[in-house]
Protein backbone atom coordinates (compact mmCIF):
# COMPACT_ATOMS: atom_id res chain seq x y z
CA UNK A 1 -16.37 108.41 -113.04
CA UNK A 2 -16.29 105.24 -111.00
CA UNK A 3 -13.26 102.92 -111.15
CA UNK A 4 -14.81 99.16 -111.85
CA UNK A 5 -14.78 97.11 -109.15
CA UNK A 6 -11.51 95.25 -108.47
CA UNK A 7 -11.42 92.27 -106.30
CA UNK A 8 -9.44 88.91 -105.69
CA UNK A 9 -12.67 86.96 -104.55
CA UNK A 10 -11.84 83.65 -103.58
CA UNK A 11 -14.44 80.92 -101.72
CA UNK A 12 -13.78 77.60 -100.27
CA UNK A 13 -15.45 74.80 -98.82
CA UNK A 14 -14.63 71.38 -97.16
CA UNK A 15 -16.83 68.98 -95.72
CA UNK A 16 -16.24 67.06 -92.38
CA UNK A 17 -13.54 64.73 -92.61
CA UNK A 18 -14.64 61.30 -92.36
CA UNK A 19 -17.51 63.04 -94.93
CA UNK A 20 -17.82 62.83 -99.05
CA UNK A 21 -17.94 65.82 -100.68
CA UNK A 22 -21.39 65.51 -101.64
CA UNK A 23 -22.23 65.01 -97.93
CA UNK A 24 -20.48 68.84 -97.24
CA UNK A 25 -24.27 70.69 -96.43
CA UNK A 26 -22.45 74.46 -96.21
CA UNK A 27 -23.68 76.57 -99.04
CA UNK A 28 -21.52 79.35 -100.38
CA UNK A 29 -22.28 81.74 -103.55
CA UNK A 30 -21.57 85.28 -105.13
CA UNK A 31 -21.75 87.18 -108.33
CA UNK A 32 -18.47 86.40 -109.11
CA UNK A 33 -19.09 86.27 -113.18
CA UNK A 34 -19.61 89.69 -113.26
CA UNK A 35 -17.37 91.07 -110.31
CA UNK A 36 -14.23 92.54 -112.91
CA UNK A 37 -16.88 93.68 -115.24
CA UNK A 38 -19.39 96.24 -113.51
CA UNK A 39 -18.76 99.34 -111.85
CA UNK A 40 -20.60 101.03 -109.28
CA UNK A 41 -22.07 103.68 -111.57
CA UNK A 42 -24.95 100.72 -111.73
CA UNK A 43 -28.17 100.82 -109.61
CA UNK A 44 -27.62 97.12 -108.13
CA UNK A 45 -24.92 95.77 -105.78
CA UNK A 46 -22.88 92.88 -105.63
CA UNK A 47 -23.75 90.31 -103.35
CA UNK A 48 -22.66 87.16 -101.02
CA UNK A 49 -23.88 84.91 -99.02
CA UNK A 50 -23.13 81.54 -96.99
CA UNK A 51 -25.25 78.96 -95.40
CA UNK A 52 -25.25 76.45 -93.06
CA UNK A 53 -27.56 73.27 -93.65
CA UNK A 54 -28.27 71.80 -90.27
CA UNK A 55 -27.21 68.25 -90.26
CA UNK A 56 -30.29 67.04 -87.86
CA UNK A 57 -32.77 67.73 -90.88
CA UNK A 58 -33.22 66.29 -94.09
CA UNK A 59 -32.72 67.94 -96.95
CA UNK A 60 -30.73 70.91 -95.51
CA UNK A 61 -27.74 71.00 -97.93
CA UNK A 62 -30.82 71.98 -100.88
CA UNK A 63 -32.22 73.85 -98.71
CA UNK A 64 -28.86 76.19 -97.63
CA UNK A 65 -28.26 76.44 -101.72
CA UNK A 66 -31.00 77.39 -102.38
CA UNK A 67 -30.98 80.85 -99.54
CA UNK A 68 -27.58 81.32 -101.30
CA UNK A 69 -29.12 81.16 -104.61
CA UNK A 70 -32.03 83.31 -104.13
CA UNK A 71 -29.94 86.22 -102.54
CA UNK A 72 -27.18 86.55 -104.63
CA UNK A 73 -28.78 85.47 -108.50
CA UNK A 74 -32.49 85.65 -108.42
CA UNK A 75 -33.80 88.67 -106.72
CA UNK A 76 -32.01 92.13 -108.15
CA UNK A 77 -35.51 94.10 -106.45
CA UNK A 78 -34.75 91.86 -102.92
CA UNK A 79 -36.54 93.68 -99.92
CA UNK A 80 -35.52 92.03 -96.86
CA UNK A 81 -35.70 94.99 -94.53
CA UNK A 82 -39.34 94.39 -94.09
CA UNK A 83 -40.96 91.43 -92.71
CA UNK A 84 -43.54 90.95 -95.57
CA UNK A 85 -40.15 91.22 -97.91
CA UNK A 86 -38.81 88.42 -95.80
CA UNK A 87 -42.09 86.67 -96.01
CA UNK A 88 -42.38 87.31 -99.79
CA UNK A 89 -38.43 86.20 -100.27
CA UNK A 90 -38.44 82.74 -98.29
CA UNK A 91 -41.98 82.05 -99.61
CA UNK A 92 -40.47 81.32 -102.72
CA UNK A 93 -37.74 79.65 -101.63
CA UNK A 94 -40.22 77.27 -99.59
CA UNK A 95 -41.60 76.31 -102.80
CA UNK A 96 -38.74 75.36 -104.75
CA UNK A 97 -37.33 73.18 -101.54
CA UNK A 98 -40.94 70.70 -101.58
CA UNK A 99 -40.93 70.45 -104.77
CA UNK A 100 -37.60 69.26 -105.26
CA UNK A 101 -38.30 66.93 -102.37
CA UNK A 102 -38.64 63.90 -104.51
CA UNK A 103 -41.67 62.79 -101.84
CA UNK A 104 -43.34 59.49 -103.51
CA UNK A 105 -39.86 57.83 -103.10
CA UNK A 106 -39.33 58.26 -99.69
CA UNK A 107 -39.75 55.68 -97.09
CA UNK A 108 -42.50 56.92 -94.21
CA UNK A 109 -39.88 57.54 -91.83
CA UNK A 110 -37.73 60.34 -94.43
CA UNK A 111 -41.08 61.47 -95.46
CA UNK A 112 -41.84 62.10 -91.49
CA UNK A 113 -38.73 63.91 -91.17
CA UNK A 114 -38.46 65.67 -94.25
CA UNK A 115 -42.40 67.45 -93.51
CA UNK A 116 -40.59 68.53 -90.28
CA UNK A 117 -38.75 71.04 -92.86
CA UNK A 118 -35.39 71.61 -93.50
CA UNK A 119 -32.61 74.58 -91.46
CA UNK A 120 -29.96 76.35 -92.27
CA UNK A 121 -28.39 79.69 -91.12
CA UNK A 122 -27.43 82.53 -93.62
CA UNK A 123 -25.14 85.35 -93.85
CA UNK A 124 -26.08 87.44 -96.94
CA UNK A 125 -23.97 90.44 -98.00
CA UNK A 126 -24.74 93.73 -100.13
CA UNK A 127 -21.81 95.95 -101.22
CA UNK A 128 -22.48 99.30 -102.57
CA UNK A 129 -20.22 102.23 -104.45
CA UNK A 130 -18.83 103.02 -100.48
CA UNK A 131 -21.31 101.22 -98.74
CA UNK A 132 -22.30 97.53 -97.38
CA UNK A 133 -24.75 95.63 -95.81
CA UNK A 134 -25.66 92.51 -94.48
CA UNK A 135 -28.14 90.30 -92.92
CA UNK A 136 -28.02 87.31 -90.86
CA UNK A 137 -30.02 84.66 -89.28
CA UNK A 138 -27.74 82.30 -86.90
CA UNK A 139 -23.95 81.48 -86.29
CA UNK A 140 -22.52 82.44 -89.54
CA UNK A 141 -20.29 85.49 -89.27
CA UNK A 142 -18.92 88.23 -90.94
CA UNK A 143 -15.94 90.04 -90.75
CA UNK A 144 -14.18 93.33 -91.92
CA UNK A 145 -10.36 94.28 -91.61
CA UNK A 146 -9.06 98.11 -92.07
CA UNK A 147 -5.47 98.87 -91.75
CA UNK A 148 -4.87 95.78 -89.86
CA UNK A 149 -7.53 95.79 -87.82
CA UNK A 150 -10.61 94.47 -87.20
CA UNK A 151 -13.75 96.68 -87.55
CA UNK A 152 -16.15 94.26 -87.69
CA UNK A 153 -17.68 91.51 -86.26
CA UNK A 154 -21.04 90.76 -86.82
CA UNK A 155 -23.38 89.08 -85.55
CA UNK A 156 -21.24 87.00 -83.17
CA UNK A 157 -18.23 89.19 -81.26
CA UNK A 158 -17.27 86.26 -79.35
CA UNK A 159 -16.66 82.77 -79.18
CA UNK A 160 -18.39 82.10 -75.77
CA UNK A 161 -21.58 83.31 -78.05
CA UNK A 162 -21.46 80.05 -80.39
CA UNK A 163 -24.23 77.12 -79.13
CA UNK A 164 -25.66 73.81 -80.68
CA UNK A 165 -28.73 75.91 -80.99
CA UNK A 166 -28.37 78.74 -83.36
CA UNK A 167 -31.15 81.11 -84.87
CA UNK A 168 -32.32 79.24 -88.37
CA UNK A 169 -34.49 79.71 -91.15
CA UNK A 170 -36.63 76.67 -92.04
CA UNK A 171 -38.14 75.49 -95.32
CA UNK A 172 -41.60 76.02 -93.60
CA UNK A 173 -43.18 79.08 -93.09
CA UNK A 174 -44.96 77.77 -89.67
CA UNK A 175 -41.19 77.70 -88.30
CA UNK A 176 -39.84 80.84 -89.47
CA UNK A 177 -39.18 83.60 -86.84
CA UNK A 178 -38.50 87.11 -89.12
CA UNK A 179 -38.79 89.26 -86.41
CA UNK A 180 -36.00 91.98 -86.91
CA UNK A 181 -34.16 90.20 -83.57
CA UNK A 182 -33.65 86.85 -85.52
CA UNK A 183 -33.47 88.56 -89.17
CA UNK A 184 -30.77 90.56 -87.97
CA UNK A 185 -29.56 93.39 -90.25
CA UNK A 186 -26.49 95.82 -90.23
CA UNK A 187 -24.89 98.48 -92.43
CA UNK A 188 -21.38 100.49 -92.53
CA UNK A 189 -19.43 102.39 -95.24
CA UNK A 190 -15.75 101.21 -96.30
CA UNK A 191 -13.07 102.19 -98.20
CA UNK A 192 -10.19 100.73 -100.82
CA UNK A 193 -8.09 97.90 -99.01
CA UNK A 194 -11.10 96.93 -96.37
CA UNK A 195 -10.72 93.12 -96.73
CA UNK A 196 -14.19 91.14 -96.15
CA UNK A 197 -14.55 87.51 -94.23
CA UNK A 198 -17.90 85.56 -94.58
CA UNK A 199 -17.48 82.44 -92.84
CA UNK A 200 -19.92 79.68 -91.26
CA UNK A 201 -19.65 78.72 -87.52
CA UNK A 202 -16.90 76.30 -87.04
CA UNK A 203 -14.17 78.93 -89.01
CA UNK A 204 -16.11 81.91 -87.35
CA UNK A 205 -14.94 80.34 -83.88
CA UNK A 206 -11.78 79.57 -84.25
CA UNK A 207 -11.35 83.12 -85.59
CA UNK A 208 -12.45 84.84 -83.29
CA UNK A 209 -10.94 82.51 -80.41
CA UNK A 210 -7.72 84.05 -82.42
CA UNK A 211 -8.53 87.48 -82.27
CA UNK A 212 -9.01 87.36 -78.46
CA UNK A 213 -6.26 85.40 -77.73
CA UNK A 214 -4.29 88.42 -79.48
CA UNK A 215 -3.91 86.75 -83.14
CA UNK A 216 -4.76 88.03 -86.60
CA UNK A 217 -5.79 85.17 -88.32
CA UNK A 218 -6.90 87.30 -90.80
CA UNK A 219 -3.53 87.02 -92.38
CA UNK A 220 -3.49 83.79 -92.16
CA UNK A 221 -7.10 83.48 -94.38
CA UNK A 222 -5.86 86.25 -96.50
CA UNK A 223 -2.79 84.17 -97.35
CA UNK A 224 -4.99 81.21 -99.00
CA UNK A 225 -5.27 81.16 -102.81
CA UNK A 226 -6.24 77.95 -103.85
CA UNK A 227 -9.21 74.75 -102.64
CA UNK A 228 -6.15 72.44 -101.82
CA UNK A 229 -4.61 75.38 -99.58
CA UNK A 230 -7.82 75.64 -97.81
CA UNK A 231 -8.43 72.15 -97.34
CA UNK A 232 -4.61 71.49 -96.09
CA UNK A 233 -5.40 74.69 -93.34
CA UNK A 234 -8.49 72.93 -92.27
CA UNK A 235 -7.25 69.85 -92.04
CA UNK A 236 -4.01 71.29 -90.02
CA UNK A 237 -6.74 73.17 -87.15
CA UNK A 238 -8.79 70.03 -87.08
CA UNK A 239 -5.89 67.37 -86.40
CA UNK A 240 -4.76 69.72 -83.47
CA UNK A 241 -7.92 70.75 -82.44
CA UNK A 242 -8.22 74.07 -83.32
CA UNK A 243 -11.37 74.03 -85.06
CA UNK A 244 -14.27 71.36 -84.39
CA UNK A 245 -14.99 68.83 -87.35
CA UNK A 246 -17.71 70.53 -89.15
CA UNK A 247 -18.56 71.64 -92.81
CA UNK A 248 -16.21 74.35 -93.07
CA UNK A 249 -16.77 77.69 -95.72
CA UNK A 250 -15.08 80.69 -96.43
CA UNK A 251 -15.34 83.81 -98.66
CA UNK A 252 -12.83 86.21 -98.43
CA UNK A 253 -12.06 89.49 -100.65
CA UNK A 254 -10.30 92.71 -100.10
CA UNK A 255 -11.65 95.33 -102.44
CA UNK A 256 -9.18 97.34 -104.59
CA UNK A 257 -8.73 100.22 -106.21
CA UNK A 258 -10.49 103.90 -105.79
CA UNK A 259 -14.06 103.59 -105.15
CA UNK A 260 -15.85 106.97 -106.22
């Protein structure tokens, strides 16, 4: 029989300095409630995800919760490794976004804007009893560390990849490119000890700006327990300009214990 699944899950955001908190347009969301409580003998898998509401449109920040939302809570049957299950997924999605769009109060000018639809990227990740998978549209990364290593690095390897253009998903069908070269997908097993990064583009950089310049900031992010912690280590890269000024998020776990 299958050990349950053991974790230390822990996820962070901070929004831009100079920025409110409610102004921070990241999303970032997992199954945490039942994480210490299920074990793999079960059909479905546990899932995460981060987004990345693009500031230039209105509405992103619902519109990033609410990709979060529908792949981690809402969806246990989720297809998205077809186009008509991608189609099928975000169509709902669309829905909720206009009509939480609060559109008779808006002066012409938001309303103008906010029919232009709203963008975010989105990392979304599956784990299994020895397997995971993930899919991504855009600049948020993922990461996996064996033994001190990396292993993974996914979608973006390096930093000279990152733009002020990224692949998005948009609150409007008419905008949405689900081809399987923008709807990226990829799969790997893993073992006990394999410690997972999700992080959105302005951590992703700096990490892997790290990695190449022969760090491991993996132990670094692996040391962080607690939202002031993160916010102090963002704060730190930002004031010597280590990391660029943007919504910064972060979900980091390292699995424990036998697995099958």
């Amino acid at each position: 029989m299958a050990e349950e699944y053991k974790t230390n899950v822990r996820e962070f955001g901070v929004a831009k300095a100079g920025n409110a908190t409610d102004e921070y347009e990241d999303s970032h969301l997992l199954d945490v409630a039942e994480l210490s409580a299920r074990s793999f003998l079960r059909a479905a898998p546990n899932r995460f995800a981060v987004a990345d509401g693009a500031t230039e449109s209105s509405f992103s920040k619902e519109w990033a919760k609410l990709l979060t939302r529908g792949f981690v809570r809402e969806n246990p049957n989720l297809d998205l490794n077809t186009r008509d299950g991608r189609l099928k997924w975000l169509g709902q999605l669309q829905k909720e976004w206009h009509d939480l769009i609060p559109w008779g109060k808006l002066s012409w000018f938001a309303e103008k804007k906010a029919r232009a639809g709203a963008h975010s990227t989105f990392l979304g990740l599956e784990l299994f009893a020895n397997k995971w998978r993930a899919w991504a549209v855009g600049d948020s990364v993922l990461f996996r560390v064996r033994d001190d290593n990396l292993k993974t690095k996914w979608p973006i390897e390096n930093e000279e990849e990152f733009s002020n253009a990224p692949a998005l998903l948009c609150s409007l069908e008419s905008k949405n490119d689900v081809s399987d070269s923008v709807f990226r997908k990829t799969e790997d097993e893993y073992k006990a000890n394999d410690l997972f990064i999700l992080a959105t583009d302005a951590l992703a950089h700096w990490f892997l700006a790290e990695y190449h310049g022969g760090g491991k900031p993996w132990i670094e992010l692996d040391k962080i327990r607690h939202a002031t912690e993160f916010e102090y280590f963002v704060g730190q890269l930002r004031d010597n300009k280590s990391l660029r000024n943007d919504d910064t998020t972060l979900i980091i776990f390292r699995v424990r214990g036998s697995l099958l």
